[in-house]
C-alpha atoms as a PDB file:
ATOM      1  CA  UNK A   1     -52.069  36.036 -30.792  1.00  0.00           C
ATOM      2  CA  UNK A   2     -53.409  37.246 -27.117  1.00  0.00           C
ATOM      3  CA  UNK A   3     -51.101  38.626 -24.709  1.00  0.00           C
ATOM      4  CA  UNK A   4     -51.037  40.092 -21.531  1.00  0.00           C
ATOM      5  CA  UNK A   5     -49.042  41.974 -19.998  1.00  0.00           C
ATOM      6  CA  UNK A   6     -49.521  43.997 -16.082  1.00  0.00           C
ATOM      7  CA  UNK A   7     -48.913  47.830 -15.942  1.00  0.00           C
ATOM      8  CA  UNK A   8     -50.036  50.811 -14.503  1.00  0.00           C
ATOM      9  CA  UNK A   9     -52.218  53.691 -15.888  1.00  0.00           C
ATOM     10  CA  UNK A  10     -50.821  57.057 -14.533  1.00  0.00           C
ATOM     11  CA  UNK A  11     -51.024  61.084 -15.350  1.00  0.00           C
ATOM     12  CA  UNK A  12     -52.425  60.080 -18.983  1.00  0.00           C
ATOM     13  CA  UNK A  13     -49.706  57.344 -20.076  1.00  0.00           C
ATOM     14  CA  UNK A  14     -49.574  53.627 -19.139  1.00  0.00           C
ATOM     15  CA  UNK A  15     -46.388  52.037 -18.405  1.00  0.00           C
ATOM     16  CA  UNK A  16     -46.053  48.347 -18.991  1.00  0.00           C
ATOM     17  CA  UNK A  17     -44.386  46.067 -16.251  1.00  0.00           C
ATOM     18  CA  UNK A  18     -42.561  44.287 -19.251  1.00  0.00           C
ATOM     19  CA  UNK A  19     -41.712  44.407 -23.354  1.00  0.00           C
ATOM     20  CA  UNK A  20     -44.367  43.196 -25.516  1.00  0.00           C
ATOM     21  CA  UNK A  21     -43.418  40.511 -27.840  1.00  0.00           C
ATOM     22  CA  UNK A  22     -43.929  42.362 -30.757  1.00  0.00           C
ATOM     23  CA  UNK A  23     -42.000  44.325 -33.418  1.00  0.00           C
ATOM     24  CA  UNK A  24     -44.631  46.294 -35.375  1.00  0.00           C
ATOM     25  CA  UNK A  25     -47.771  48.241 -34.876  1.00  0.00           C
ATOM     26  CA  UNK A  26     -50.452  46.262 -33.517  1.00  0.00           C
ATOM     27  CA  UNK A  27     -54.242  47.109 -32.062  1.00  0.00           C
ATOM     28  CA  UNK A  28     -54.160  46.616 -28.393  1.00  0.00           C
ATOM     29  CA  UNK A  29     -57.443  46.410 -25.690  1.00  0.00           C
ATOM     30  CA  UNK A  30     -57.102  48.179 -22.823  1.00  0.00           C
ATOM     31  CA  UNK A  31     -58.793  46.827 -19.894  1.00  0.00           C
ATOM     32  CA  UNK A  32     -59.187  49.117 -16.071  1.00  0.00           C
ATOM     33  CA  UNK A  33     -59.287  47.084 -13.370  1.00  0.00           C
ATOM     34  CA  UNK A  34     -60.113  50.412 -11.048  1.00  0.00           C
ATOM     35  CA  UNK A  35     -59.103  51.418  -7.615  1.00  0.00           C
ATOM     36  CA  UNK A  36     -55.224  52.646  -7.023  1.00  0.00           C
ATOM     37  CA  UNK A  37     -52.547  50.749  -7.747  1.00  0.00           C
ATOM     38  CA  UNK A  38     -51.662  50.655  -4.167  1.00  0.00           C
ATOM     39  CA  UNK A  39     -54.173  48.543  -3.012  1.00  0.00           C
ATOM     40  CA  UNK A  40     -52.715  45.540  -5.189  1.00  0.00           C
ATOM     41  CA  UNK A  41     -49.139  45.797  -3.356  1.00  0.00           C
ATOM     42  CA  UNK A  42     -49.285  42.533  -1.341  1.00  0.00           C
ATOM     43  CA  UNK A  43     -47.930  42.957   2.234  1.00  0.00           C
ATOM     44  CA  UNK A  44     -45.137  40.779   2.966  1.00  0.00           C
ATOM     45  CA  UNK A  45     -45.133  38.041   5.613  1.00  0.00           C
ATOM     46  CA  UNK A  46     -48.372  38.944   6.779  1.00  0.00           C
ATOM     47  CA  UNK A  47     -49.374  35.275   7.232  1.00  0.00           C
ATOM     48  CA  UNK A  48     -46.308  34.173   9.460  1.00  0.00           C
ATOM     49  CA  UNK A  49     -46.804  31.809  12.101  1.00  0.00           C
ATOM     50  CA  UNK A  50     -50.144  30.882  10.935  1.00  0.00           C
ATOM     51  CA  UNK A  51     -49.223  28.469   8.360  1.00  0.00           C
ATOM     52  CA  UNK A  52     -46.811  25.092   8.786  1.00  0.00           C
ATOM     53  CA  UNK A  53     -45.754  22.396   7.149  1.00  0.00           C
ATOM     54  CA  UNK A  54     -45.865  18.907   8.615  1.00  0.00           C
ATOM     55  CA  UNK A  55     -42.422  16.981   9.160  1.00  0.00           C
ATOM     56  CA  UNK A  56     -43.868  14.067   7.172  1.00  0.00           C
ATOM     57  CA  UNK A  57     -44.718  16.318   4.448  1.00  0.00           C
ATOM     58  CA  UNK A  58     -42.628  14.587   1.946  1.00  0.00           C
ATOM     59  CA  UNK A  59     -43.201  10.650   3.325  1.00  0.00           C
ATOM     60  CA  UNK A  60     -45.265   8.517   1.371  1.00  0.00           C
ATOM     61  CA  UNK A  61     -48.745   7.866   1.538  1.00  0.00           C
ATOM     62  CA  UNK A  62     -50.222   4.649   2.324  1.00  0.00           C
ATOM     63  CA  UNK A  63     -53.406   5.829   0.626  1.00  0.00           C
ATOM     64  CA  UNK A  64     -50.968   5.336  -3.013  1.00  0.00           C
ATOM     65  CA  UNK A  65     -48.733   2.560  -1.644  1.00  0.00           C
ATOM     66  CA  UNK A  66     -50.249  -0.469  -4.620  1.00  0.00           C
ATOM     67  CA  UNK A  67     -49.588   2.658  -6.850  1.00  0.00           C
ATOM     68  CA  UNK A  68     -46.033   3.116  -6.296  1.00  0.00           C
ATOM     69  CA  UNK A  69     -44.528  -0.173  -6.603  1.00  0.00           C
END
């Protein structure tokens, strides 16, 4: 079985984002994805106002209409 599971290498220990599913002593790989964990924190809203969604979003299309009936 392959898992994965996000966490963060710091001062000599890594600290897992969330509880393996597993009960008893099992090899793990360790992958480094480099750079500082700061530079994955995602800035929130940062694409406001430059995305919309059309008020016919959810209308049908005629495109699918002999698909539909």
């Amino acid at each position: 079985m392959l898992t994965t599971i996000k966490g963060i290498y710091d001062h000599g220990k890594i600290v897992l984002s969330e509880q393996p599913p597993v009960k008893e002593r099992t090899e793990v790989i360790v992958t480094f994805l480099g750079g500082s964990a700061s530079k994955t924190e995602r800035k929130l809203g940062i694409l406001k106002g430059k995305i919309s969604v059309p008020d016919d979003f959810d209308d049908p299309l005629d495109d699918l209409k002999e698909y539909m009936s």
